[in-house]
Protein backbone atom coordinates (compact mmCIF):
# COMPACT_ATOMS: atom_id res chain seq x y z
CA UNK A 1 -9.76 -17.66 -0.80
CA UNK A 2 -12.51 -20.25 -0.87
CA UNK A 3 -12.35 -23.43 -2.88
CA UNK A 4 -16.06 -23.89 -3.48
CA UNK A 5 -18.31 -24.91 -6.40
CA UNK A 6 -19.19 -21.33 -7.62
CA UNK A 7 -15.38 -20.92 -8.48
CA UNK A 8 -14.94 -24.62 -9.96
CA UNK A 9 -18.16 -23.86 -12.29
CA UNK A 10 -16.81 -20.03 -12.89
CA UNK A 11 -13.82 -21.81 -14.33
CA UNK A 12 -15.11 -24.53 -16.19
CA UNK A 13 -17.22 -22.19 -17.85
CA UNK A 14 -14.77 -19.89 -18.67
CA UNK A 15 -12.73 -22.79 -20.70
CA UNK A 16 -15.36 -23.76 -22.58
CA UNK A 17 -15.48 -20.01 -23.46
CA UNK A 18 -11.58 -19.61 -24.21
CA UNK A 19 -11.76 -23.18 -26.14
CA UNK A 20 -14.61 -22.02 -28.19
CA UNK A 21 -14.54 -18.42 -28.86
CA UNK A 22 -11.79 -18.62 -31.43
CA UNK A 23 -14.51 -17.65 -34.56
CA UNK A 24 -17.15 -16.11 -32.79
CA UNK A 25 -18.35 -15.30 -29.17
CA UNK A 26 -20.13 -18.17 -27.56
CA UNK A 27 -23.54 -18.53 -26.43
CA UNK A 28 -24.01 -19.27 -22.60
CA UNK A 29 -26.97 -21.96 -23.54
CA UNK A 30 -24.33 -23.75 -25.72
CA UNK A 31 -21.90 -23.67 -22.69
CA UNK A 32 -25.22 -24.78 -20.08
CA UNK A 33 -25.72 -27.62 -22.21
CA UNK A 34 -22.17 -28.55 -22.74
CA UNK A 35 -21.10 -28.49 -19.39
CA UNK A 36 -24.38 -29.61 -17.84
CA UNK A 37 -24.23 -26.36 -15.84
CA UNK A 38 -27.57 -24.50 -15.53
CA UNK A 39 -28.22 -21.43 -17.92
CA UNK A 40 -29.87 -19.02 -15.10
CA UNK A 41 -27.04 -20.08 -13.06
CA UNK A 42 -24.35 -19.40 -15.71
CA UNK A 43 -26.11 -15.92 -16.05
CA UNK A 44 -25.37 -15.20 -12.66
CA UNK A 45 -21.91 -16.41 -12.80
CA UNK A 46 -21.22 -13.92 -15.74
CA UNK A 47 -22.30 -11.05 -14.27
CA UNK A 48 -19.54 -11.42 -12.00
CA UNK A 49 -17.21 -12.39 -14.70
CA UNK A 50 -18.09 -8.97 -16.56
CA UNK A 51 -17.82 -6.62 -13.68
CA UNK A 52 -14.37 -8.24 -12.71
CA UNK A 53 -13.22 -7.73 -16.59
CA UNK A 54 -12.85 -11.18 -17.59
CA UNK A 55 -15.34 -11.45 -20.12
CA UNK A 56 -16.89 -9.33 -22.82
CA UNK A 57 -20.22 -10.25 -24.16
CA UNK A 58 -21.74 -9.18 -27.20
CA UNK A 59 -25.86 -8.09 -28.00
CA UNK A 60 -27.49 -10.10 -30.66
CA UNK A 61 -27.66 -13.01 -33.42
CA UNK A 62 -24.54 -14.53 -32.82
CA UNK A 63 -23.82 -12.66 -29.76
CA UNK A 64 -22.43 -14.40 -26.46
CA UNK A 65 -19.27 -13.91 -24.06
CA UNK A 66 -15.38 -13.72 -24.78
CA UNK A 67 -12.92 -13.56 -23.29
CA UNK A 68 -11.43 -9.81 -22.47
CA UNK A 69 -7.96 -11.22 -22.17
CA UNK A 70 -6.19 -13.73 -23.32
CA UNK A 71 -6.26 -17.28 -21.76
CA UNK A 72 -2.67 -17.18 -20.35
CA UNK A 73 -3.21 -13.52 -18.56
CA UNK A 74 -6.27 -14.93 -16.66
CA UNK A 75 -5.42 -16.86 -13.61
CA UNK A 76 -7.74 -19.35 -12.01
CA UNK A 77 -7.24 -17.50 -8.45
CA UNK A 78 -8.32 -14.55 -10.51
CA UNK A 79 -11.83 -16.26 -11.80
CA UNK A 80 -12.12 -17.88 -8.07
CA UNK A 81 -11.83 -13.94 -6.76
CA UNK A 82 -14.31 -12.19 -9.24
CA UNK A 83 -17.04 -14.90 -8.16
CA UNK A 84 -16.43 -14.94 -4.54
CA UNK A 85 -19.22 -13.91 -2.12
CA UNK A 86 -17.49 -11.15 0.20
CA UNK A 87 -16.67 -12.08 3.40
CA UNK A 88 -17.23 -16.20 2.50
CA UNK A 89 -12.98 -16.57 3.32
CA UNK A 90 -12.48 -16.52 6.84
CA UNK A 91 -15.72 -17.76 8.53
CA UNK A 92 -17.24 -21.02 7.63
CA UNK A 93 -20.79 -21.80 8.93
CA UNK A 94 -20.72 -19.36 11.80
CA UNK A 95 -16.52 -20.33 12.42
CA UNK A 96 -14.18 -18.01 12.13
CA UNK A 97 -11.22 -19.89 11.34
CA UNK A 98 -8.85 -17.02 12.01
CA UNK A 99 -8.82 -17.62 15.38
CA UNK A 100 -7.83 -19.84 17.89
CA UNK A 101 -5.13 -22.74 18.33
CA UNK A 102 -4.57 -23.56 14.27
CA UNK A 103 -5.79 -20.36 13.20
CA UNK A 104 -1.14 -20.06 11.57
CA UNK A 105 -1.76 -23.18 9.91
CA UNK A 106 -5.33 -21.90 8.04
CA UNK A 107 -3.54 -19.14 7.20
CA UNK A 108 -0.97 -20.40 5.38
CA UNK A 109 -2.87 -23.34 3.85
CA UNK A 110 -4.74 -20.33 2.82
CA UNK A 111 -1.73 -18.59 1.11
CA UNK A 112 -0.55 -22.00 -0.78
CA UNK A 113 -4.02 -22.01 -1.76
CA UNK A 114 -4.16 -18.96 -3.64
CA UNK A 115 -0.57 -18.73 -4.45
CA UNK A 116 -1.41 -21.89 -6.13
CA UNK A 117 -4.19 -20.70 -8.05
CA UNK A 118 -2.93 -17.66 -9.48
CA UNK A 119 0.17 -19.53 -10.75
CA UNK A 120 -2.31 -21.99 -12.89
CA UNK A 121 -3.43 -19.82 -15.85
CA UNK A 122 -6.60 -20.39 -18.32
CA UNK A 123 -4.23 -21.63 -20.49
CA UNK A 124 -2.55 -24.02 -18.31
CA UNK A 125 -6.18 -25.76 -18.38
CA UNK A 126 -6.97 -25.65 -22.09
CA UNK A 127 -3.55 -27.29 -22.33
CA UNK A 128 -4.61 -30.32 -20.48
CA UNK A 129 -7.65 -30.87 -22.83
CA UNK A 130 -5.06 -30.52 -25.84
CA UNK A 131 -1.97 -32.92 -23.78
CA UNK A 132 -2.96 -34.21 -20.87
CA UNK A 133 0.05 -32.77 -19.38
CA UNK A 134 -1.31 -29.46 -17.44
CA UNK A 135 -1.78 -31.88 -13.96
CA UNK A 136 2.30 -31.66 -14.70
CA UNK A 137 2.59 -28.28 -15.56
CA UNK A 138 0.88 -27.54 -12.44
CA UNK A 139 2.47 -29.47 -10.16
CA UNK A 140 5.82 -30.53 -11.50
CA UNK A 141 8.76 -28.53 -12.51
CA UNK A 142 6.98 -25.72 -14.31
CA UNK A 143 7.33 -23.98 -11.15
CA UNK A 144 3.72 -23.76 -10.88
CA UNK A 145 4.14 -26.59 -7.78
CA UNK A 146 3.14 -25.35 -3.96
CA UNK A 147 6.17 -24.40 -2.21
């Protein structure tokens, strides 16, 4: 699974949602200009957010996007997945990484990776808005650490 910027903005966005969806869906310009993410590229990211089932969005005055589940069944390997372009894991500007000398030790840095990610939860992030303590969570004895 790729780290990359789509996924980091995929889940931003989709915390802002989760954080302010509670009364009524939200508006992606509200997130855009919250966030200082851009709106056409917020559209694009939602797309994929709707075909993978992770949002819902609603038509009309005072439509916008919730979430389709809740916060803690949504797992940030799960946003990082539904946004990915296909094929964008195992070959990096023209490398294939799979192969050759290191190719164990990508592999299993890949497997952390997203073992990682799916533990961490939506929830897990609005929690470190509300505490601070998610970093913890994530990483401490939560059993959310890298192992």
């Amino acid at each position: 699974m790729r780290v990359g910027s789509k996924g980091r903005y995929a889940v931003v966005a989709l915390v802002d949602v989760a954080e302010n969806s509670s009364s009524r869906p939200v508006a992606l310009a509200d997130v855009a200009s919250r966030q200082r993410i851009s709106l056409s590229y917020l559209e694009q990211l939602f797309a994929l957010l709707r075909r993978a089932g992770l949002v819902q969005a609603s038509r009309g005055p005072g439509g916008g996007y919730r979430l389709q589940r809740a916060a803690a069944d949504i797992s940030v390997g799960e946003v990082f997945r539904a946004v990915a372009e296909p094929g964008s894991a195992a070959a990096d500007n023209g490398r294939d990484w799979a192969q050759g000398p290191a190719a164990g030790l990508w592999a299993a840095l890949d497997q952390h990776v997203e073992r990682f990610l799916d533990q961490a939860t939506l929830a897990d992030l609005l929690a470190e808005g509300s505490d601070g303590q998610a970093a913890d969570r994530l990483d401490g004895d939560q059993g959310l650490a890298c192992q």
